[in-house]
N, C-alpha and C. Protein backbone atom coordinates (compact mmCIF):
# COMPACT_ATOMS: atom_id res chain seq x y z
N UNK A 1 48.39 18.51 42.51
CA UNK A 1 46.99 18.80 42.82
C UNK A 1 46.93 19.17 44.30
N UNK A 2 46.45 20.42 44.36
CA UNK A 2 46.50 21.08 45.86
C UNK A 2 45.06 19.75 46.94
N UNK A 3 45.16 20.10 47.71
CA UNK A 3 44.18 18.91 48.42
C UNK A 3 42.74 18.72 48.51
N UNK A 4 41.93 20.52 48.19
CA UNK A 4 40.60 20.62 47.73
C UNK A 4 40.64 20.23 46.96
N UNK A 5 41.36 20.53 45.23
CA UNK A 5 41.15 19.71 44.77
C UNK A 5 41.13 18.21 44.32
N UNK A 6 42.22 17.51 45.22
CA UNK A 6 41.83 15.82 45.57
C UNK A 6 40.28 15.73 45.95
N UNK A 7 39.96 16.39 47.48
CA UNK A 7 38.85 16.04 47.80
C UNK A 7 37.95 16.36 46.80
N UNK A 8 37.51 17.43 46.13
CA UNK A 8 36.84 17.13 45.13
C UNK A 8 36.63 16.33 44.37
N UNK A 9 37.55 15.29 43.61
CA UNK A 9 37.85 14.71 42.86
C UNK A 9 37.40 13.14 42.80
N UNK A 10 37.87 13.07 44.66
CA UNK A 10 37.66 11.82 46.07
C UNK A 10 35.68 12.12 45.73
N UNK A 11 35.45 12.90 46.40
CA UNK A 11 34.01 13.24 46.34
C UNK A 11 33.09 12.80 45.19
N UNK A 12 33.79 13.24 44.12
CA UNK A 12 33.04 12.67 42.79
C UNK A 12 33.12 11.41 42.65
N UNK A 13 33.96 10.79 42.64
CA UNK A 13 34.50 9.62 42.75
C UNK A 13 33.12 8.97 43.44
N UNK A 14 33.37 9.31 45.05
CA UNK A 14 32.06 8.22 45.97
C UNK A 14 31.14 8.57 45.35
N UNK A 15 30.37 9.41 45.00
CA UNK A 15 29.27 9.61 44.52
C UNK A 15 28.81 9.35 43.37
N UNK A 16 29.93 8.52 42.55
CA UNK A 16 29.77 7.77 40.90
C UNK A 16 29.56 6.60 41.58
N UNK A 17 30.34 5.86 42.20
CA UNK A 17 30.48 4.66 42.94
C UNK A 17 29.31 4.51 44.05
N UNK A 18 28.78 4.86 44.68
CA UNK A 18 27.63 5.15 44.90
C UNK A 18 26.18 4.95 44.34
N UNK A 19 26.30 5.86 43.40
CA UNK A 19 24.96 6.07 42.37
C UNK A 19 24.56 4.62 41.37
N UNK A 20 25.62 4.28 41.37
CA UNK A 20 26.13 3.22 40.52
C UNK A 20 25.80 1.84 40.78
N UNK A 21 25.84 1.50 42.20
CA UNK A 21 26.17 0.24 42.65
C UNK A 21 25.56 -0.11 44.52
N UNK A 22 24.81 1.19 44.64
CA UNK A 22 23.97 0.58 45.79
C UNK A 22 22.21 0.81 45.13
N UNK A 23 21.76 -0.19 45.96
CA UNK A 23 20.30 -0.39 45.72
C UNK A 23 19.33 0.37 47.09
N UNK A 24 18.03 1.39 46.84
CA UNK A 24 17.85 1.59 47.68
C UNK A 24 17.79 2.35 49.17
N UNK A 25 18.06 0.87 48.99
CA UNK A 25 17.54 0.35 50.59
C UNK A 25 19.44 0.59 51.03
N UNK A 26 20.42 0.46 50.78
CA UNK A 26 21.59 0.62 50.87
C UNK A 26 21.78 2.22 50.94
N UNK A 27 21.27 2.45 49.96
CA UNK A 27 21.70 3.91 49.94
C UNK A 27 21.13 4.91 50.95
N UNK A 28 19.89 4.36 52.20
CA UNK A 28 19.41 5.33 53.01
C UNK A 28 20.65 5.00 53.69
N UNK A 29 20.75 3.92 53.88
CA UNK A 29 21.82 3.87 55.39
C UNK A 29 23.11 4.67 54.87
N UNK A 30 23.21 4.79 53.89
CA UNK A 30 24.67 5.64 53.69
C UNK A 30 24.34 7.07 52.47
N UNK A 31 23.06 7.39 53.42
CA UNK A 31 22.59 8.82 52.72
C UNK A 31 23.90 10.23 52.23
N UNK A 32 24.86 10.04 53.14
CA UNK A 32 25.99 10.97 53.28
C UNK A 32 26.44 10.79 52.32
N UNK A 33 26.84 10.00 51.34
CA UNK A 33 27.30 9.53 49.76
C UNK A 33 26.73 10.19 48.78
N UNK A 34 25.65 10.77 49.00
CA UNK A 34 24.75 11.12 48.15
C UNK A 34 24.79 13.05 47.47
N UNK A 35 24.73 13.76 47.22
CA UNK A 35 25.02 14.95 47.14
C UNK A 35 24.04 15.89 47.15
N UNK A 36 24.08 16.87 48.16
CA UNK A 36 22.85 17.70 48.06
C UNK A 36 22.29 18.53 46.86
N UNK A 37 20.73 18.04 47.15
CA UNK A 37 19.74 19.22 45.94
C UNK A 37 20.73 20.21 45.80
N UNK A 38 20.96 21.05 44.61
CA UNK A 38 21.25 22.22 44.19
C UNK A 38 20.34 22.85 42.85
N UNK A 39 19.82 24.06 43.06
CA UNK A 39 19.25 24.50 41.76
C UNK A 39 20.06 24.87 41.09
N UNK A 40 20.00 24.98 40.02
CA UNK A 40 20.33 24.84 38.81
C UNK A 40 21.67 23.94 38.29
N UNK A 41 20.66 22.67 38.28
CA UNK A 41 21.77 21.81 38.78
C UNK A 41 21.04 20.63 37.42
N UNK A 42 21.77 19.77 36.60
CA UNK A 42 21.28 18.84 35.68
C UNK A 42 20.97 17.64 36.28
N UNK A 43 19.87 17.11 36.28
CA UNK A 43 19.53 15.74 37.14
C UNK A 43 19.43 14.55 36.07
N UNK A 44 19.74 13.28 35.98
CA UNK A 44 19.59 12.33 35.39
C UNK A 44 18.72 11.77 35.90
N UNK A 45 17.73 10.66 35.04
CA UNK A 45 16.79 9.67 35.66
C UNK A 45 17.51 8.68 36.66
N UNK A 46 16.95 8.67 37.92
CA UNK A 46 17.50 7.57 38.67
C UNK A 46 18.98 8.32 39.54
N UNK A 47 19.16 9.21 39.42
CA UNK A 47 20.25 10.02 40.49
C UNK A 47 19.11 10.32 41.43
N UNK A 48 20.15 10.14 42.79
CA UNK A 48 19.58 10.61 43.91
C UNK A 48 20.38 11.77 44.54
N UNK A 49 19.49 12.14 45.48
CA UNK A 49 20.12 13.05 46.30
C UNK A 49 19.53 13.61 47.67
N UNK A 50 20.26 14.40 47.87
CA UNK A 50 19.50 14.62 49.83
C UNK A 50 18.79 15.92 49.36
N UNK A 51 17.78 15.53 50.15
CA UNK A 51 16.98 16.84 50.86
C UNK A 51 16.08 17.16 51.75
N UNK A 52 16.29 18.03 52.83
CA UNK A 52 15.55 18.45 53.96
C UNK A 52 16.09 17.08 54.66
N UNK A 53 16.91 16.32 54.66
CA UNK A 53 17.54 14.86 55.66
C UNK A 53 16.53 14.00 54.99
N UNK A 54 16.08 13.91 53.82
CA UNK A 54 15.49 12.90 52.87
C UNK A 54 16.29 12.51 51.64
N UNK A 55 15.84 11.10 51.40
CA UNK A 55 16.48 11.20 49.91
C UNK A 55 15.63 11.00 49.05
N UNK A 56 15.97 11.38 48.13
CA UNK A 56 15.20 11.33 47.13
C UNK A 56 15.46 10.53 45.61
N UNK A 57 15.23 10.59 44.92
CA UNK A 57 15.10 9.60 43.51
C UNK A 57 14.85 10.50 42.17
N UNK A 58 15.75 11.11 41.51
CA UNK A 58 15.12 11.93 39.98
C UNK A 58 14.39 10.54 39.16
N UNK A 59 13.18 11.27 38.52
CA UNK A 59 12.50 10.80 37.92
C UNK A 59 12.16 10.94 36.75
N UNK A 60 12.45 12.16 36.66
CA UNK A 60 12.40 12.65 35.44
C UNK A 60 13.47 13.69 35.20
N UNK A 61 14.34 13.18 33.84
CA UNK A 61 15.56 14.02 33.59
C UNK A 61 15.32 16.11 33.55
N UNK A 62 16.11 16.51 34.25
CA UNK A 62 15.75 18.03 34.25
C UNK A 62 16.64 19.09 34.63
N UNK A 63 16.36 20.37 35.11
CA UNK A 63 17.94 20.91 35.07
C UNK A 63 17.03 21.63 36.35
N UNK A 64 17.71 21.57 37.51
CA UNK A 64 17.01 21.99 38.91
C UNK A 64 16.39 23.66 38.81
N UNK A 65 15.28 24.13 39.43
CA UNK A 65 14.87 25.44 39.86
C UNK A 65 14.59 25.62 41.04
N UNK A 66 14.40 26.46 41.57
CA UNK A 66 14.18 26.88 43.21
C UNK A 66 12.46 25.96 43.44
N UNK A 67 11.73 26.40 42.55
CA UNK A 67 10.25 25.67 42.67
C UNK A 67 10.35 24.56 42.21
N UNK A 68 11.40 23.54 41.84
CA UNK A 68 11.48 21.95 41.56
C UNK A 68 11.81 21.49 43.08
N UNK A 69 12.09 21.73 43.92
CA UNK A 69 12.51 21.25 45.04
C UNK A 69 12.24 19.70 44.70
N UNK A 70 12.70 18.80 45.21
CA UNK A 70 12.31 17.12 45.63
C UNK A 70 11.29 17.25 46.25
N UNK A 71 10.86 17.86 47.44
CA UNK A 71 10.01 17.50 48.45
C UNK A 71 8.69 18.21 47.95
N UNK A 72 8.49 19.28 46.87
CA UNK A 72 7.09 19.96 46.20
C UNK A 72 7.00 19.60 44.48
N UNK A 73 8.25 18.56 44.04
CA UNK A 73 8.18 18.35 42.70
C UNK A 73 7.84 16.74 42.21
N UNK A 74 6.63 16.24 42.65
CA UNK A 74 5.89 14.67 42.63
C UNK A 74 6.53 14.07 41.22
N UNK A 75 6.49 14.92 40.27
CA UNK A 75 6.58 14.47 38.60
C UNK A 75 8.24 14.37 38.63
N UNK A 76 8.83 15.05 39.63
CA UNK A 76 10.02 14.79 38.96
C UNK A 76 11.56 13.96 39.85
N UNK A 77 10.54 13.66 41.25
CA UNK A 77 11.43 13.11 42.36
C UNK A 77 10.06 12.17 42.88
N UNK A 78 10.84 11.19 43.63
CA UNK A 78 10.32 10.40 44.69
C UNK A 78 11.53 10.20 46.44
N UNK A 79 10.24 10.18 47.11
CA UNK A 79 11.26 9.69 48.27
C UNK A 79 11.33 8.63 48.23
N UNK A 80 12.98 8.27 48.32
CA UNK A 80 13.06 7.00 48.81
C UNK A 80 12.88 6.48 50.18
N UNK A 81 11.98 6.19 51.02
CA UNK A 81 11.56 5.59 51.81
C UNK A 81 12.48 4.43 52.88
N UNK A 82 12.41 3.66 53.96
CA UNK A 82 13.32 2.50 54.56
C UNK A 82 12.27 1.07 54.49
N UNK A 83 12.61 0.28 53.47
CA UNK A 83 11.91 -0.85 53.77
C UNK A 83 11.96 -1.49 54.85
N UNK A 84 12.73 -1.38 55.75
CA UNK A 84 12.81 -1.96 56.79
C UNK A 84 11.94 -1.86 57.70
N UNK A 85 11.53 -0.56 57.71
CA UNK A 85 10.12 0.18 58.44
C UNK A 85 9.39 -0.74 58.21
N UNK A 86 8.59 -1.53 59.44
CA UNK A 86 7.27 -2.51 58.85
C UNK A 86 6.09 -1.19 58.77
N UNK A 87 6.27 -0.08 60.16
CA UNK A 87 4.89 0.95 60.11
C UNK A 87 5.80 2.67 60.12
N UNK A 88 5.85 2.47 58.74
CA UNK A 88 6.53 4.13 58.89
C UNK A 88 5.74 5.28 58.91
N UNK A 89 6.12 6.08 59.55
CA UNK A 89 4.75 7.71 59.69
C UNK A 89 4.48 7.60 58.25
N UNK A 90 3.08 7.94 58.34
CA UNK A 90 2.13 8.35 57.25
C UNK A 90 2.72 9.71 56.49
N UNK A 91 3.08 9.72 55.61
CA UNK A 91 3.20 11.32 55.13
C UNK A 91 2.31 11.41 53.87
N UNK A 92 1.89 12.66 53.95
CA UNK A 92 0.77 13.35 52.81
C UNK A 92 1.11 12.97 51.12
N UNK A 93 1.03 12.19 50.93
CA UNK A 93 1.56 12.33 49.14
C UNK A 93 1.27 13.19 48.05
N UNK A 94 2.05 13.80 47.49
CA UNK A 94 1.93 14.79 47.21
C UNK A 94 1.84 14.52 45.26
N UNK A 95 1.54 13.28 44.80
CA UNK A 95 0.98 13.16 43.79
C UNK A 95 0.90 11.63 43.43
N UNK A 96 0.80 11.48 42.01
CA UNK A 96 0.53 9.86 41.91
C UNK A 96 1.95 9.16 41.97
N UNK A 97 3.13 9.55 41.97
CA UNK A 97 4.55 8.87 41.78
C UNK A 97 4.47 8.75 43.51
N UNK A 98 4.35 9.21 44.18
CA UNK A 98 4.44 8.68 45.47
C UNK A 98 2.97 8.60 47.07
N UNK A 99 2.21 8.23 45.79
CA UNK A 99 0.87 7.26 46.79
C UNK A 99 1.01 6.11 47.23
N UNK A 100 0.44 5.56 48.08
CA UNK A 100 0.76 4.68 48.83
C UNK A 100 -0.12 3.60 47.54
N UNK A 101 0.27 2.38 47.81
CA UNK A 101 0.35 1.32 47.32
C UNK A 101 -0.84 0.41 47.87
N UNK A 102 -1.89 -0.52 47.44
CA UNK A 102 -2.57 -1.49 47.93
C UNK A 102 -1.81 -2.01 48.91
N UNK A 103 -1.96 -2.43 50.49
CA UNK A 103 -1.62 -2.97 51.25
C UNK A 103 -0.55 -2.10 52.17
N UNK A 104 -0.13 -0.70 51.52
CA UNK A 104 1.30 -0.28 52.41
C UNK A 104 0.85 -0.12 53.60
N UNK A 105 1.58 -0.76 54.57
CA UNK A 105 1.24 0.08 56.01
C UNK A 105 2.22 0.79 56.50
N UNK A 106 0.98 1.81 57.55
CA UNK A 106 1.66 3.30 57.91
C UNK A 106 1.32 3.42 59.22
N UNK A 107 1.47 4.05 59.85
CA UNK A 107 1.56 4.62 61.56
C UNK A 107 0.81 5.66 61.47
N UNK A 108 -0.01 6.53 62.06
CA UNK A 108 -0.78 7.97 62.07
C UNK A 108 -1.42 7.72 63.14
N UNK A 109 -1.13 8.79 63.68
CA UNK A 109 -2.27 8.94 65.18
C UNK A 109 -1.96 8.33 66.33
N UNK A 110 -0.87 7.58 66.22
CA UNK A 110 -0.96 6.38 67.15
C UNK A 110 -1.79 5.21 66.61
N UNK A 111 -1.92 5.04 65.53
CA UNK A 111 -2.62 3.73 65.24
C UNK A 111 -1.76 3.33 63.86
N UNK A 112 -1.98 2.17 63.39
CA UNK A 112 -1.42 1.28 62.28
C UNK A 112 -2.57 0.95 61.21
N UNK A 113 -1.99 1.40 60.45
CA UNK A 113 -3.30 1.61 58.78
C UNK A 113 -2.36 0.45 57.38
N UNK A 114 -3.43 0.14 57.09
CA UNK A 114 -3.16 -0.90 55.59
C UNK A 114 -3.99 -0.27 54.71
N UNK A 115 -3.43 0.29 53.66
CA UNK A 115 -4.01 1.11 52.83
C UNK A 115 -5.18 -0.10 51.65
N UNK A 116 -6.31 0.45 51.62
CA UNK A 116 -7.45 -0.26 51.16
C UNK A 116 -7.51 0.13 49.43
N UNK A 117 -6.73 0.34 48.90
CA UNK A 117 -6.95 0.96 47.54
C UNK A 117 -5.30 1.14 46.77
N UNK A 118 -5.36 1.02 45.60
CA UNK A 118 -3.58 1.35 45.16
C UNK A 118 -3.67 2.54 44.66
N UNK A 119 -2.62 3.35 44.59
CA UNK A 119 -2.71 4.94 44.60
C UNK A 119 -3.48 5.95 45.38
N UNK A 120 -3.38 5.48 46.79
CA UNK A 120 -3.87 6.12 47.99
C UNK A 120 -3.42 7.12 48.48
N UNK A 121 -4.10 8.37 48.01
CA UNK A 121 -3.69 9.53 49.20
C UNK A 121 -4.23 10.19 49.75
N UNK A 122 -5.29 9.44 50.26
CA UNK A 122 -6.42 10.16 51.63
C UNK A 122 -5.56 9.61 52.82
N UNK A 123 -6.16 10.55 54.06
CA UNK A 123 -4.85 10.19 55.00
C UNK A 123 -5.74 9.08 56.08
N UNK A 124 -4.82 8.51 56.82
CA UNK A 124 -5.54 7.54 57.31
C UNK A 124 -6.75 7.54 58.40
N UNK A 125 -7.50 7.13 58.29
CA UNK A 125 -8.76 7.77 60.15
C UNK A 125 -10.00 8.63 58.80
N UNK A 126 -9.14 8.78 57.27
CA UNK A 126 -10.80 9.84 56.65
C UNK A 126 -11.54 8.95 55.49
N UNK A 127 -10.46 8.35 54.82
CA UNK A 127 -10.63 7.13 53.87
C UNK A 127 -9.81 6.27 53.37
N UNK A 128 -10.10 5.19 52.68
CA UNK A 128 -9.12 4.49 52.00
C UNK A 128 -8.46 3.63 52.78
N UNK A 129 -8.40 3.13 54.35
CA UNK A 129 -7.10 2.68 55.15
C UNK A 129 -8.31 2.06 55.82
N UNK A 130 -7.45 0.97 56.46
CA UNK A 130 -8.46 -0.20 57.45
C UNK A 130 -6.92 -0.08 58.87
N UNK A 131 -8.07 0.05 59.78
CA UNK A 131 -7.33 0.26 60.76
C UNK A 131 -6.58 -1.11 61.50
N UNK A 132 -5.54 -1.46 61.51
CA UNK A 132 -4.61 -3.23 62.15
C UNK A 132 -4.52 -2.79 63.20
N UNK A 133 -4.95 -3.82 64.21
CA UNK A 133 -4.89 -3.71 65.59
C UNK A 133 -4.14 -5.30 66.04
């Protein structure tokens, strides 16, 4: 076996072992394990993968298109997020699989928001959020 194909082989390998056996919150810190979006590409429920330096979460089993992207396809990816973040930037949610949650707090503006409602995606300072000081 010439040596691309080891590394190939090596590659699949981490990325079974990987998918498999980290949780998370494990898997941001070792995002590089993970294998980039490709269209036309078969996704399983619960495979992740990188995109735009995000990761993401399939959600729904599917076979990739240029307009499924992770980051414009709500129904069929989620970001996985860093729990560790107590106030992570606010980002726009872009459907009901990834609204913010009763209580999540977020950062925007320079200020710290606790979301007032579950399945929140008004942004913080217009509705829905109580401002923590």
């Amino acid at each position: 076996m010439n040596i691309a194909n080891r590394a190939r082989a090596l590659r699949a390998t981490i990325e079974s072992l990987a998918e498999g056996h980290l949780e998370d919150s494990d898997a941001l810190l070792n995002s590089e394990l993970f294998p980039t979006w490709l269209e036309h590409t078969e996704y399983e429920v619960g495979r992740r993968v990188r995109y735009g330096g995000t990761l993401y979460k399939c959600l729904l089993a599917h076979t990739a298109q240029s307009t499924w992207a992770p980051d414009v396809s709500p129904s069929l990816w989620v970001r996985i997020d860093d729990p560790s973040e107590e106030w992570p930037e606010w980002v726009q949610p872009t459907g009901a699989t990834d609204a913010y949650a009763l209580g999540a707090k977020v950062s925007h503006n320079g200020l710290h928001w606790s979301s007032d409602y579950d399945n929140n995606t008004w942004e913080p300072g217009v509705f829905g959020w109580s401002e923590v000081s």
